[in-house]
N, C-alpha and C. Protein backbone atom coordinates (compact mmCIF):
# COMPACT_ATOMS: atom_id res chain seq x y z
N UNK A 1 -9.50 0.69 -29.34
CA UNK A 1 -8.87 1.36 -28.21
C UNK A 1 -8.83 0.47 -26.97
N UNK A 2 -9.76 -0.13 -26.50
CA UNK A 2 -10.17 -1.13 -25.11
C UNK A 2 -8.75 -2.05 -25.36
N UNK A 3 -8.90 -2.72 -27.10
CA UNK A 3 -8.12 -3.65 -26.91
C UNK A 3 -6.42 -3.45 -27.02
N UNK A 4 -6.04 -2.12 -26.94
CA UNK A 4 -5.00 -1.62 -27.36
C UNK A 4 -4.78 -1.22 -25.80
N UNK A 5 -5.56 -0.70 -25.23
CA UNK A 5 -5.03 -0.51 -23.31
C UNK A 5 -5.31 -2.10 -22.53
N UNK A 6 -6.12 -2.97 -23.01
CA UNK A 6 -6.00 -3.85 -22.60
C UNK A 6 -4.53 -4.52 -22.87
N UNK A 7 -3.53 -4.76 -23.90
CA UNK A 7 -2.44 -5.07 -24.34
C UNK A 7 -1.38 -4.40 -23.59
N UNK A 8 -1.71 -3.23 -23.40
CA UNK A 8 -0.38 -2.51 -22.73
C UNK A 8 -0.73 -2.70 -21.00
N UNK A 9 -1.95 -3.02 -20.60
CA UNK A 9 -1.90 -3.44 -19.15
C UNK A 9 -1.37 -4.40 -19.32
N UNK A 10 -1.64 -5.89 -19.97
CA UNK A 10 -0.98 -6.73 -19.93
C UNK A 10 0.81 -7.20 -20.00
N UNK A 11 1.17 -6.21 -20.91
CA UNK A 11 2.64 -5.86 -20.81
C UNK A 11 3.16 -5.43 -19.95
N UNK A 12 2.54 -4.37 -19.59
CA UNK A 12 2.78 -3.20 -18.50
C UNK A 12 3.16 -4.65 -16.81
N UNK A 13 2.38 -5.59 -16.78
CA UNK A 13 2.01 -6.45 -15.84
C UNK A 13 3.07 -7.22 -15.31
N UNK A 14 3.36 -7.63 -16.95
CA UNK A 14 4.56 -8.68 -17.02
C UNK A 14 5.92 -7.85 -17.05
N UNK A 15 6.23 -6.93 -18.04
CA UNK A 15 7.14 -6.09 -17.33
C UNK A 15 7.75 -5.77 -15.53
N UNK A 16 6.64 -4.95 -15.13
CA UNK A 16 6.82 -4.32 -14.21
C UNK A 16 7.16 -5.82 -13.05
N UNK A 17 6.21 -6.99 -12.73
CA UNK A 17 6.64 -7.88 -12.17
C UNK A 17 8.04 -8.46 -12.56
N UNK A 18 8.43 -8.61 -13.51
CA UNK A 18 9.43 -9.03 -14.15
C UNK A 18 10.54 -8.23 -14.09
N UNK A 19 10.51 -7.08 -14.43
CA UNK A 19 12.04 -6.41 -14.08
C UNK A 19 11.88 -5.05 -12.69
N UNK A 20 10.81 -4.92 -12.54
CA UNK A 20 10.92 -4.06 -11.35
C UNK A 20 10.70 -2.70 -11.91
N UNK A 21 9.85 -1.95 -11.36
CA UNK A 21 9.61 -0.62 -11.24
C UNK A 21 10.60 -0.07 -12.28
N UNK A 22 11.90 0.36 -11.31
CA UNK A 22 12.77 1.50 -11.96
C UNK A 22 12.93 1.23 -13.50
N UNK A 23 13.23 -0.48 -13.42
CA UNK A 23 14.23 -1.33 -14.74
C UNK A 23 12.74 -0.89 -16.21
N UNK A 24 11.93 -1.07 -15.41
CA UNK A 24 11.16 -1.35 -16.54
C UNK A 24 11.15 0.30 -17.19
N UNK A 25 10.56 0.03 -18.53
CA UNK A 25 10.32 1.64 -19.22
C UNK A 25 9.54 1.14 -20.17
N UNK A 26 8.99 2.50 -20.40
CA UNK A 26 7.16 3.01 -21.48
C UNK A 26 7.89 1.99 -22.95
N UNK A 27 9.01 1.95 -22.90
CA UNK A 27 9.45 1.54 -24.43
C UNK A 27 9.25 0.03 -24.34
N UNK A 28 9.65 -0.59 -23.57
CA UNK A 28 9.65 -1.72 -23.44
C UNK A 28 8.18 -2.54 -23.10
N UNK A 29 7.51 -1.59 -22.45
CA UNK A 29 5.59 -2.02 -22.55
C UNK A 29 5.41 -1.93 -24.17
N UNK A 30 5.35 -0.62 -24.28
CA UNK A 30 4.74 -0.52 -25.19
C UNK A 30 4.79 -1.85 -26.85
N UNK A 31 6.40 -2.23 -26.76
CA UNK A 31 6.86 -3.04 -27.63
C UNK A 31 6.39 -4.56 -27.52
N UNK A 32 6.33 -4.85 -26.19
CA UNK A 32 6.08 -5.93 -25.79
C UNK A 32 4.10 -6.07 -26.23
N UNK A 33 3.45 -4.35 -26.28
CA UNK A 33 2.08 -4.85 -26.50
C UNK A 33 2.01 -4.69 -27.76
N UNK A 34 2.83 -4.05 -28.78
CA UNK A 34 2.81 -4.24 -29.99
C UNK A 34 2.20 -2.53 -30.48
N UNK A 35 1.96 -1.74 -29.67
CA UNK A 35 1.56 -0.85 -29.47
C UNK A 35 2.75 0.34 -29.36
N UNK A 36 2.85 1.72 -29.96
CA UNK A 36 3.28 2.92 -29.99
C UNK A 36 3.41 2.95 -28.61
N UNK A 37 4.71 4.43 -28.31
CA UNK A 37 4.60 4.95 -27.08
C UNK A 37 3.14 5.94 -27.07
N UNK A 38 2.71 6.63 -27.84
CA UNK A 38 1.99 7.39 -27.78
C UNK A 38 0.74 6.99 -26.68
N UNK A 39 0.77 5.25 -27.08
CA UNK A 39 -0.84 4.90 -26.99
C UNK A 39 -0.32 4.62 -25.79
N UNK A 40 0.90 4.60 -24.52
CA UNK A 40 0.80 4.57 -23.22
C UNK A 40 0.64 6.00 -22.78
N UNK A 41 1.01 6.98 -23.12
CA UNK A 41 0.60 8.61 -22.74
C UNK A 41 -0.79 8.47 -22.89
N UNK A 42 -1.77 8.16 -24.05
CA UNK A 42 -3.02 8.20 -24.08
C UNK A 42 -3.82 7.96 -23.10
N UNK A 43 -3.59 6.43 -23.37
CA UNK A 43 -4.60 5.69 -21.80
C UNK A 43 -4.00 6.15 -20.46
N UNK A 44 -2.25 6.17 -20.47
CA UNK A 44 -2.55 6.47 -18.86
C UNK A 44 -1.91 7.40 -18.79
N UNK A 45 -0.86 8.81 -19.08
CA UNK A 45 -0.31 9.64 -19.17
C UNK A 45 0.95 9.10 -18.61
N UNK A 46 1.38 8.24 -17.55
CA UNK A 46 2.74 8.12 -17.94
C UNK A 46 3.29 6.55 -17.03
N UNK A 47 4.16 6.60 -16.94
CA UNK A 47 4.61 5.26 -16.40
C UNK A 47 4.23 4.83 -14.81
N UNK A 48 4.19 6.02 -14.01
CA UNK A 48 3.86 5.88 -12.77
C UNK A 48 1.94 5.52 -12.44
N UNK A 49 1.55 6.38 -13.69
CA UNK A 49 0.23 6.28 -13.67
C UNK A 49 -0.39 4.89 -13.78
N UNK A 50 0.34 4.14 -14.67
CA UNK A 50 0.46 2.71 -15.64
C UNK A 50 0.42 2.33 -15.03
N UNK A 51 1.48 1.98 -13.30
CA UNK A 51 1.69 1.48 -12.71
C UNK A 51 0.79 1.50 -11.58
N UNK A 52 -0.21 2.07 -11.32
CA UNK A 52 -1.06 2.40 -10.69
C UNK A 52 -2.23 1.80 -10.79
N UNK A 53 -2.65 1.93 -12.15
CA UNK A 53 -3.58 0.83 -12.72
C UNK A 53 -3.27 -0.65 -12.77
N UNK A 54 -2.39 -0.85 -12.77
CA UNK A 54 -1.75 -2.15 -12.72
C UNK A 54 -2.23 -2.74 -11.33
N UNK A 55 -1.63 -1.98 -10.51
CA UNK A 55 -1.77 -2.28 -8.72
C UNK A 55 -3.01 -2.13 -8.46
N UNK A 56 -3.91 -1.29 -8.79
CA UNK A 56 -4.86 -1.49 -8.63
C UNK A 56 -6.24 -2.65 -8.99
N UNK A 57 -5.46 -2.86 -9.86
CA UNK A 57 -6.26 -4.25 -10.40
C UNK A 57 -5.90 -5.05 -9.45
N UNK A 58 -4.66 -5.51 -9.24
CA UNK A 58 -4.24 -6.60 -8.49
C UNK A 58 -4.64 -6.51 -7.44
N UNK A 59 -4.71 -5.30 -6.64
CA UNK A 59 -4.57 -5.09 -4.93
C UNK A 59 -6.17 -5.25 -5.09
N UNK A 60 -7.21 -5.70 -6.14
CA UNK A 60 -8.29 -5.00 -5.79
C UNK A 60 -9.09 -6.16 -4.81
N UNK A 61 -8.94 -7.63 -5.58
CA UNK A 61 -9.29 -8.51 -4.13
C UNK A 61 -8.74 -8.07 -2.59
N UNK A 62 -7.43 -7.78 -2.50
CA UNK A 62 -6.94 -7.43 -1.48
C UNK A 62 -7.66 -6.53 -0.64
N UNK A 63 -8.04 -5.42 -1.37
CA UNK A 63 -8.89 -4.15 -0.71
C UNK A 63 -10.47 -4.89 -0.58
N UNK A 64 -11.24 -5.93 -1.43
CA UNK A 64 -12.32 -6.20 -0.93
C UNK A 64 -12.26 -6.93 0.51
N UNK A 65 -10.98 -7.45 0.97
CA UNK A 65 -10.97 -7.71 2.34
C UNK A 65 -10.83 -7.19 3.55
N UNK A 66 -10.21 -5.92 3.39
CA UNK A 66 -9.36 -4.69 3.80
C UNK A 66 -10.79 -4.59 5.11
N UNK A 67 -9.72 -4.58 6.37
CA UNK A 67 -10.75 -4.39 7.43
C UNK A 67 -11.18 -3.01 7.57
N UNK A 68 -12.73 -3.10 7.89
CA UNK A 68 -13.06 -2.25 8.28
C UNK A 68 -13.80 -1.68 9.78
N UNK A 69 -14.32 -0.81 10.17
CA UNK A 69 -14.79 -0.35 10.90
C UNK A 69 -16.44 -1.40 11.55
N UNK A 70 -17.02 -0.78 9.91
CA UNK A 70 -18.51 -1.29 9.99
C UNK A 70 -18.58 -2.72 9.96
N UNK A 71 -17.29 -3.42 9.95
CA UNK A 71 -17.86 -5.02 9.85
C UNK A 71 -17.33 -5.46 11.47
N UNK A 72 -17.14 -4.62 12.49
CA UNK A 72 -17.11 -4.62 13.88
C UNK A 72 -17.25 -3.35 14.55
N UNK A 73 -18.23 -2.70 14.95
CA UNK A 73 -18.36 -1.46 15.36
C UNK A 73 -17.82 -1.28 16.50
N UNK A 74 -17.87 -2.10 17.28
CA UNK A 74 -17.92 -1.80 18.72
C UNK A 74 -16.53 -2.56 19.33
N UNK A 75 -15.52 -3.34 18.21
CA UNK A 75 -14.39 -3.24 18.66
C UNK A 75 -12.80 -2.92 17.59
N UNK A 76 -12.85 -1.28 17.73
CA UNK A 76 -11.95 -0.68 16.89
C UNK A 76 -11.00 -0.98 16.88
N UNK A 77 -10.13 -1.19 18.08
CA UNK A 77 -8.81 -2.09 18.66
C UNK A 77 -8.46 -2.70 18.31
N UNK A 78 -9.15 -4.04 17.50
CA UNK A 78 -9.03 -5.35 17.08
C UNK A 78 -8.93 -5.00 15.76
N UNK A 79 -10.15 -4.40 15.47
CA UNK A 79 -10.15 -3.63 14.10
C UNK A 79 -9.34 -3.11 13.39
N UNK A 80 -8.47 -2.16 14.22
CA UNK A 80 -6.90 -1.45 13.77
C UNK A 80 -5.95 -2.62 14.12
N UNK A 81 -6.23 -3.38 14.66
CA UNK A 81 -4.71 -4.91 14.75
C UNK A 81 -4.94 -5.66 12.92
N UNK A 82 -6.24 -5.80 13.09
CA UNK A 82 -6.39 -6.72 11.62
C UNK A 82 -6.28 -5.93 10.63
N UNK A 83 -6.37 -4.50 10.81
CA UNK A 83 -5.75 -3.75 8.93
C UNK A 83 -4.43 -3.75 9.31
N UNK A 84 -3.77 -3.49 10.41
CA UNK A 84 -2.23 -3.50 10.34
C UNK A 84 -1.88 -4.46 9.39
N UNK A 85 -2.25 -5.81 10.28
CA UNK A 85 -1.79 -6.81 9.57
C UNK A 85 -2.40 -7.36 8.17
N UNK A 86 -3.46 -7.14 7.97
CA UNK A 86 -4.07 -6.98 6.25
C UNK A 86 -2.67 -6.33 5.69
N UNK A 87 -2.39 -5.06 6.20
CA UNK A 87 -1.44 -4.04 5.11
C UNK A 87 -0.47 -4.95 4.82
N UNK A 88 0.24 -5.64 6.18
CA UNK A 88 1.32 -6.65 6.01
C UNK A 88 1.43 -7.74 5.24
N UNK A 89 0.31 -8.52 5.13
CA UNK A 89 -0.17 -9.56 4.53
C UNK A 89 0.16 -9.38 3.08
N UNK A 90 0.16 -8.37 2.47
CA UNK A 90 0.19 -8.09 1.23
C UNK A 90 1.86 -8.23 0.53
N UNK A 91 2.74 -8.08 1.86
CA UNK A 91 4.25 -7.79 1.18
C UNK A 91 5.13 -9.90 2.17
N UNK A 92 3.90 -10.52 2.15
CA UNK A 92 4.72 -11.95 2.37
C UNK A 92 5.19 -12.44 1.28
N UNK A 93 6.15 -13.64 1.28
CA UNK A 93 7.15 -13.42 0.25
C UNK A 93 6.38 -14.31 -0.54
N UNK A 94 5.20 -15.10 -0.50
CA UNK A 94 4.51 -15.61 -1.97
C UNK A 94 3.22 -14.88 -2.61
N UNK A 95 3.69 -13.36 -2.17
CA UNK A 95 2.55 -12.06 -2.83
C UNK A 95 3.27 -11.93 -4.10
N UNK A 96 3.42 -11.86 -5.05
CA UNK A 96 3.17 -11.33 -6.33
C UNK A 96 3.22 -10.41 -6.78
N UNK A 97 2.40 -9.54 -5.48
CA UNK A 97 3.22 -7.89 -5.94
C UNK A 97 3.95 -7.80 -5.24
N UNK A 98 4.28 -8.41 -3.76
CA UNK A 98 5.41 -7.73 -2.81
C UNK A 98 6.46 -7.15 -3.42
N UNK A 99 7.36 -7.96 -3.65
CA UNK A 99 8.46 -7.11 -4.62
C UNK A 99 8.43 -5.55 -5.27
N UNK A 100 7.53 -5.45 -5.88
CA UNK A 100 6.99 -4.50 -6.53
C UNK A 100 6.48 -3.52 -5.43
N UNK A 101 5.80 -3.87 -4.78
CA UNK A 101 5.19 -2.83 -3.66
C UNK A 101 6.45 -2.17 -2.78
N UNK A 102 6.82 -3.49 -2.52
CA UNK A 102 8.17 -3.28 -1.84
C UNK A 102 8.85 -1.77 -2.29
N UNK A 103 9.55 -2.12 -3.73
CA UNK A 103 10.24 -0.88 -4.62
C UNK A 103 9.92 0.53 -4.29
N UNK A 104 8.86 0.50 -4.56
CA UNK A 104 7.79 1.85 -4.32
C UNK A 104 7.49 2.13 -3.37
N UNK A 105 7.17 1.34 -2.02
CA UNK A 105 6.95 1.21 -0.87
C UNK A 105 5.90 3.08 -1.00
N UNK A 106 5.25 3.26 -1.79
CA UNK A 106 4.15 4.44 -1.62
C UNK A 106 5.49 5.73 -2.21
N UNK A 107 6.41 5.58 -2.30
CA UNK A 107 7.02 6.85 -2.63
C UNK A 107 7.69 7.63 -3.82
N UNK A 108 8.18 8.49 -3.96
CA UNK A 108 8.66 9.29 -5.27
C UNK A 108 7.60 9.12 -6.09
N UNK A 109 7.95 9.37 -7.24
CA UNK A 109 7.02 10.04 -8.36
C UNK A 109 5.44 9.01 -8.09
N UNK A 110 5.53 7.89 -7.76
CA UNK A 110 4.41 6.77 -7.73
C UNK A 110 3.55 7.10 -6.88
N UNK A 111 4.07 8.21 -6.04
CA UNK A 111 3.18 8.07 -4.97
C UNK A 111 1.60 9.08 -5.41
N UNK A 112 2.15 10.07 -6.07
CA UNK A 112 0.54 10.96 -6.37
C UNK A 112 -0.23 9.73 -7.49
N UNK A 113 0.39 9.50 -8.25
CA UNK A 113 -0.36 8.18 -9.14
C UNK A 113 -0.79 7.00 -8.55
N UNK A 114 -0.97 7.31 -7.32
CA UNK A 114 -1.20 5.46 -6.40
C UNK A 114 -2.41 6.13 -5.40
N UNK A 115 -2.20 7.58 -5.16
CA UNK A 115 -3.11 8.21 -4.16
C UNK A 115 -4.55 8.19 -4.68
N UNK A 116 -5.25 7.83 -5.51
CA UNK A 116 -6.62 7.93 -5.54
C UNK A 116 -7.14 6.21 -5.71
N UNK A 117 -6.06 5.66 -6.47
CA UNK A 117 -6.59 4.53 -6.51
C UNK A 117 -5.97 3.29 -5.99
N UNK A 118 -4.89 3.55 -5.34
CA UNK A 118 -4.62 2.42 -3.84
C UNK A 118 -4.70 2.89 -2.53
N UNK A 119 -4.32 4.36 -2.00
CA UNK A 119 -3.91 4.74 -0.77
C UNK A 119 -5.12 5.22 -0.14
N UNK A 120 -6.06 5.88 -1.21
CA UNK A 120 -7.56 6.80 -0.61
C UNK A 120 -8.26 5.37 0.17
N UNK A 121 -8.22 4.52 -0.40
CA UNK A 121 -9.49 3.32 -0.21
C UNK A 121 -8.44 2.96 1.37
N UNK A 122 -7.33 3.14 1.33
CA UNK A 122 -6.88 2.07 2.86
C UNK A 122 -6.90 3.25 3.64
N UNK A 123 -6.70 4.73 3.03
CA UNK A 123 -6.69 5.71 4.24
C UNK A 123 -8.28 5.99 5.06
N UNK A 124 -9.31 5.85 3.87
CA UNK A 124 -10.39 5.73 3.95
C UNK A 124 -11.02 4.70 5.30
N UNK A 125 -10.75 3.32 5.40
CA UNK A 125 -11.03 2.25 6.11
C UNK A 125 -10.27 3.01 7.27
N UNK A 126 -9.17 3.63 7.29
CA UNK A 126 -8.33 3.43 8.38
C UNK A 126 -8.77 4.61 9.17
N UNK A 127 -9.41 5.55 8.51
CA UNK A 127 -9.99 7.00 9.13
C UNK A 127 -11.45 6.48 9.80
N UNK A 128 -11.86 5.45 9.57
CA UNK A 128 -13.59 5.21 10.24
C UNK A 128 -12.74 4.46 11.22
N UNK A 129 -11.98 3.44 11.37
CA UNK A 129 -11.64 2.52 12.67
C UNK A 129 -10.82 3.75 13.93
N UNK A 130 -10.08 4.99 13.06
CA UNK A 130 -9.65 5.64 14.39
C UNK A 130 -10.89 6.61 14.63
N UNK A 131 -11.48 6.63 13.80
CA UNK A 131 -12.34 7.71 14.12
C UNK A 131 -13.49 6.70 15.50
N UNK A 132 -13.23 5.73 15.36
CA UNK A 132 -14.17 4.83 16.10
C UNK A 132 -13.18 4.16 17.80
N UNK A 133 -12.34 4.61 17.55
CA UNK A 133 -11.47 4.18 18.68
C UNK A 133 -11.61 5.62 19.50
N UNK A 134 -11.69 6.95 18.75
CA UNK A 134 -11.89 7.91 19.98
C UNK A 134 -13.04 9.24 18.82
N UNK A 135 -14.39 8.85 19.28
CA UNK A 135 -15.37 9.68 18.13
C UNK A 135 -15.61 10.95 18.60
N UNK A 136 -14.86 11.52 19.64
CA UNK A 136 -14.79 13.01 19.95
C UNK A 136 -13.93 13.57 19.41
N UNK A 137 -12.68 12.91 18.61
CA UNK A 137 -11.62 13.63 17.74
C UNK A 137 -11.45 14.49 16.78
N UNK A 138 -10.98 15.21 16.85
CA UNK A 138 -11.22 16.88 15.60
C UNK A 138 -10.44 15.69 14.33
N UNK A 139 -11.24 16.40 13.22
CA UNK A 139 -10.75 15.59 11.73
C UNK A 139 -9.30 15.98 11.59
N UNK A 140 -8.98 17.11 12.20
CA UNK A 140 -7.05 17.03 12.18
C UNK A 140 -6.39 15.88 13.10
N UNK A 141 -6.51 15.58 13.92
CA UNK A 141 -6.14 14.77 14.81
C UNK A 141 -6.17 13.89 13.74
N UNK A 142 -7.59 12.88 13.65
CA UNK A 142 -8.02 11.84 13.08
C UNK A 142 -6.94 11.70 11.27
N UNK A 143 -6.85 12.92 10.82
CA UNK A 143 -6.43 12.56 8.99
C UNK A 143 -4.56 12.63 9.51
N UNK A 144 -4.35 13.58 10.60
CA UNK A 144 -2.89 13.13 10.86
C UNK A 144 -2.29 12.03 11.41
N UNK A 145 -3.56 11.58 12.25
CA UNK A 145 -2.64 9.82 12.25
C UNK A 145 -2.97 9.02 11.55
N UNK A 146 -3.36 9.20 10.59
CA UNK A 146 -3.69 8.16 9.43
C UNK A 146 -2.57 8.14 8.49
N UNK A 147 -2.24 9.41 8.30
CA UNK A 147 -1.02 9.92 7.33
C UNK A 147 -0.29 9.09 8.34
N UNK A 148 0.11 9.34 9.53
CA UNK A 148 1.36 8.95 10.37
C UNK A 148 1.40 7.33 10.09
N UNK A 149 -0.01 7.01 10.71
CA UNK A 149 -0.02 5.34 10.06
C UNK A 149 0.34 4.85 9.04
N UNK A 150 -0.60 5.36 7.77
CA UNK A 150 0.27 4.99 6.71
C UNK A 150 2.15 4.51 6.44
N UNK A 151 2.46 6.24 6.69
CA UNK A 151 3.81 6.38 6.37
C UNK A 151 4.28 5.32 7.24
N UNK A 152 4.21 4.96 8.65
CA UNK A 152 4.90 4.15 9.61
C UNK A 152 4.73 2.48 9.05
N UNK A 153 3.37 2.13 8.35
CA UNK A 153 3.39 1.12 7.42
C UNK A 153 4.02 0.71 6.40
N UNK A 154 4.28 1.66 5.50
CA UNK A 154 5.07 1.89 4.40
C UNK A 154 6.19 1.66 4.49
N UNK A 155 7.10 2.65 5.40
CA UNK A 155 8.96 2.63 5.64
C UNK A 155 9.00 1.32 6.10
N UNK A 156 8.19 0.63 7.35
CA UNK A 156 8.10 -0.31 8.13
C UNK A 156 8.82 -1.53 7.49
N UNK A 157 7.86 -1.66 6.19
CA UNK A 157 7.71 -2.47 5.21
C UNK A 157 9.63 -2.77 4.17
N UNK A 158 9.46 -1.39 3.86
CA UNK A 158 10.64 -1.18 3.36
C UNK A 158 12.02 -1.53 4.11
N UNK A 159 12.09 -1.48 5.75
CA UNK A 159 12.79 -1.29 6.15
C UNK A 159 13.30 -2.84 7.48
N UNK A 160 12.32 -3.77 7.04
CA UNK A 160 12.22 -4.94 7.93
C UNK A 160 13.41 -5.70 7.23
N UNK A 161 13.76 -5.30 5.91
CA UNK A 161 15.06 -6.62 5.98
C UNK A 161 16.22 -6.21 6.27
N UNK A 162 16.46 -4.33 6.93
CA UNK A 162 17.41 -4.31 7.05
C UNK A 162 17.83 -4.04 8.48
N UNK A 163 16.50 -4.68 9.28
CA UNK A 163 16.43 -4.17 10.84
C UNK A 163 18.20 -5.01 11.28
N UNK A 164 18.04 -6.18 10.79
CA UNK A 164 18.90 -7.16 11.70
C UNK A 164 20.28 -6.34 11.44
N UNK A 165 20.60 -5.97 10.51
CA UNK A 165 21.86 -4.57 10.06
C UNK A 165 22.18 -3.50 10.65
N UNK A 166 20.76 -2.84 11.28
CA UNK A 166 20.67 -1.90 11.97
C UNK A 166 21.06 -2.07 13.34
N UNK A 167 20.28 -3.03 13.77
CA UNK A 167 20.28 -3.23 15.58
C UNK A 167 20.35 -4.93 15.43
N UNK A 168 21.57 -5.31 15.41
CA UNK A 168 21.46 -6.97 15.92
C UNK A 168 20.76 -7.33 16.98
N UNK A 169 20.21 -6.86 17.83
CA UNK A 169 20.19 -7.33 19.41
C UNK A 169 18.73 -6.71 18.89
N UNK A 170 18.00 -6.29 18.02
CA UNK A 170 16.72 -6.10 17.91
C UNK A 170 15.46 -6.93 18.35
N UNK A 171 14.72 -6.85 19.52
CA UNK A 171 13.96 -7.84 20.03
C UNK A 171 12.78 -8.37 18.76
N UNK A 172 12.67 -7.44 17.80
CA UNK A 172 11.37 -8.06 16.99
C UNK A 172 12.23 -8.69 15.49
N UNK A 173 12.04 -9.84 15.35
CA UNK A 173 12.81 -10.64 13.98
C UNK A 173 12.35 -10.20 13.15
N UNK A 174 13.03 -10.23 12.37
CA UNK A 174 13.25 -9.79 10.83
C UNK A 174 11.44 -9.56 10.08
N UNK A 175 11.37 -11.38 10.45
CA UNK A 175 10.32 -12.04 9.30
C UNK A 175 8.89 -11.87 10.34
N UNK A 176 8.98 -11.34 11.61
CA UNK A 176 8.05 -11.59 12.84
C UNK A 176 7.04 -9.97 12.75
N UNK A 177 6.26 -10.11 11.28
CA UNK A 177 5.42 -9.56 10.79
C UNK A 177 4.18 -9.15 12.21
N UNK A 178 3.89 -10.15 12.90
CA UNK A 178 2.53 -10.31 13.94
C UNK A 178 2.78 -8.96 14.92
N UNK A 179 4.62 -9.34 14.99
CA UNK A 179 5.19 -8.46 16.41
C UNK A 179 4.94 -6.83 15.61
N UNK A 180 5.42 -6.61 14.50
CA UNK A 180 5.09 -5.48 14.07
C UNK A 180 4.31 -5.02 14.02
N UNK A 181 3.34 -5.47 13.54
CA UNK A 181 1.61 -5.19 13.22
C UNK A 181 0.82 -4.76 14.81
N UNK A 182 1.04 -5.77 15.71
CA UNK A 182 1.32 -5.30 16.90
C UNK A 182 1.90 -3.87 17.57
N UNK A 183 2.86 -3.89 17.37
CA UNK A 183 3.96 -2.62 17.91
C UNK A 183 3.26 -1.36 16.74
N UNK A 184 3.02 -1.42 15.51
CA UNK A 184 2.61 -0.40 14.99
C UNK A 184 0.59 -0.16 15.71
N UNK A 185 0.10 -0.97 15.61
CA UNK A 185 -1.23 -1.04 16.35
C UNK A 185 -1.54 -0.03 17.58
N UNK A 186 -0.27 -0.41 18.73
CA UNK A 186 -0.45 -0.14 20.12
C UNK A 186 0.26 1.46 19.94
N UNK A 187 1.32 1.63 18.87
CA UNK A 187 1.26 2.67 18.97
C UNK A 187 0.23 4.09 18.48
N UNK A 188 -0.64 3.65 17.59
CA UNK A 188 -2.06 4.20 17.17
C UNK A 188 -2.90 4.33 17.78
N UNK A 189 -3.30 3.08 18.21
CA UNK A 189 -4.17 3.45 20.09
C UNK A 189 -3.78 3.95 20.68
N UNK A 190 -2.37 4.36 21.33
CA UNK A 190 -1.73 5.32 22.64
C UNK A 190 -2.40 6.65 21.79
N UNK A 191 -1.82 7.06 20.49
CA UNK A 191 -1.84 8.24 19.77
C UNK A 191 -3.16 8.65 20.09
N UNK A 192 -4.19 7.75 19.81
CA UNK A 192 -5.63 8.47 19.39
C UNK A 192 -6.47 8.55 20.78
N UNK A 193 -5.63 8.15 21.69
CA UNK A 193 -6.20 8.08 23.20
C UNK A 193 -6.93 9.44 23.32
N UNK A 194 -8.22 9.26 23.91
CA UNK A 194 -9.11 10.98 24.55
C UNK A 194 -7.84 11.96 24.55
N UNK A 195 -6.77 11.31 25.70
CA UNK A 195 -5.99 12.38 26.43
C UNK A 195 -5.04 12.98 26.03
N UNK A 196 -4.84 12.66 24.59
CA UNK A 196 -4.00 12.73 23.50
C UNK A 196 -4.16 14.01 22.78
């Protein structure tokens, strides 16, 4: 069994990098690991799930760097600038998964199959640094701008190659990741301000 889900991660790997999310399908893992469809329902119940495990393996160095709170207590500010840009870091164009992350950018069917084992661990980090930028905040405040963060990370992501399309005269460039990470940052600190 180990070595039969080990085979279909490995397919599953090269697939999904290789033709992309949508393109790829359970038939084409499964063939490529030499393995039944059955035995991808088994191990992971379905393609989005597959894909989940997949990312999670990969993203998992990524997340052992993933800023946190407790490795600067006393400056949250900075703290929420460096996961911005951690999140960003992940979709530069010699990432490996970018592409892939890109596709999905957290949404449709991928997204409940990505929520325990990519999104909990960054919502997690990202709930101690706001919770540390204002620690009188009711846990609604605090879990709704995290959601807000997230999502504003996510589209962000999705939506940077088609800024110059949108607004030519757009002051932040295309590829000018820092300015974003920035502009998404300052707007999280205004949000979580006391007076807020």
């Amino acid at each position: 069994r180990a070595d039969t889900r080990g085979r279909l991660l490995e397919a599953a790997r090269d697939i999904f990098y290789s033709n992309g999310y949508q393109r790829a399908t359970i038939q084409m893992i499964a063939s490529q690991a030499e393995a039944n469809i059955a035995a991808v329902n088994y191990h992971f119940g379905d393609k989005a799930s597959l894909l989940a495990v997949v990312l999670a393996e990969d993203l998992a160095h990524s997340h052992a760097s993933m800023p946190r709170i407790s490795q600067s207590p006393d400056e949250p500010e900075e703290k929420l600038r460096e996961f911005v840009m951690w999140f960003f870091t992940r979709f530069e164009a010699d990432s490996k998964v970018a592409p892939l992350l890109r596709e999905v950018s957290y949404g449709g069917d991928i997204l409940e199959a990505m929520l325990h084992t990519v999104v909990r661990p960054e919502a997690e980090a990202l709930t101690g640094i706001l919770q540390a930028l204002d620690p009188d905040a009711g846990l609604g405040k605090i879990q709704s701008n995290v959601i807000c963060a997230l999502t504003m990370l996510s589209h962000t992501v999705r939506y940077i190659p088609l800024v110059g399309s949108m607004f030519s005269d757009c002051r932040i460039a295309d590829n000018d990741m820092s300015a974003w990470a920035e502009h998404i940052a300052e707007l999280c600190i205004r949000r979580m301000s006391p007076a807020l």
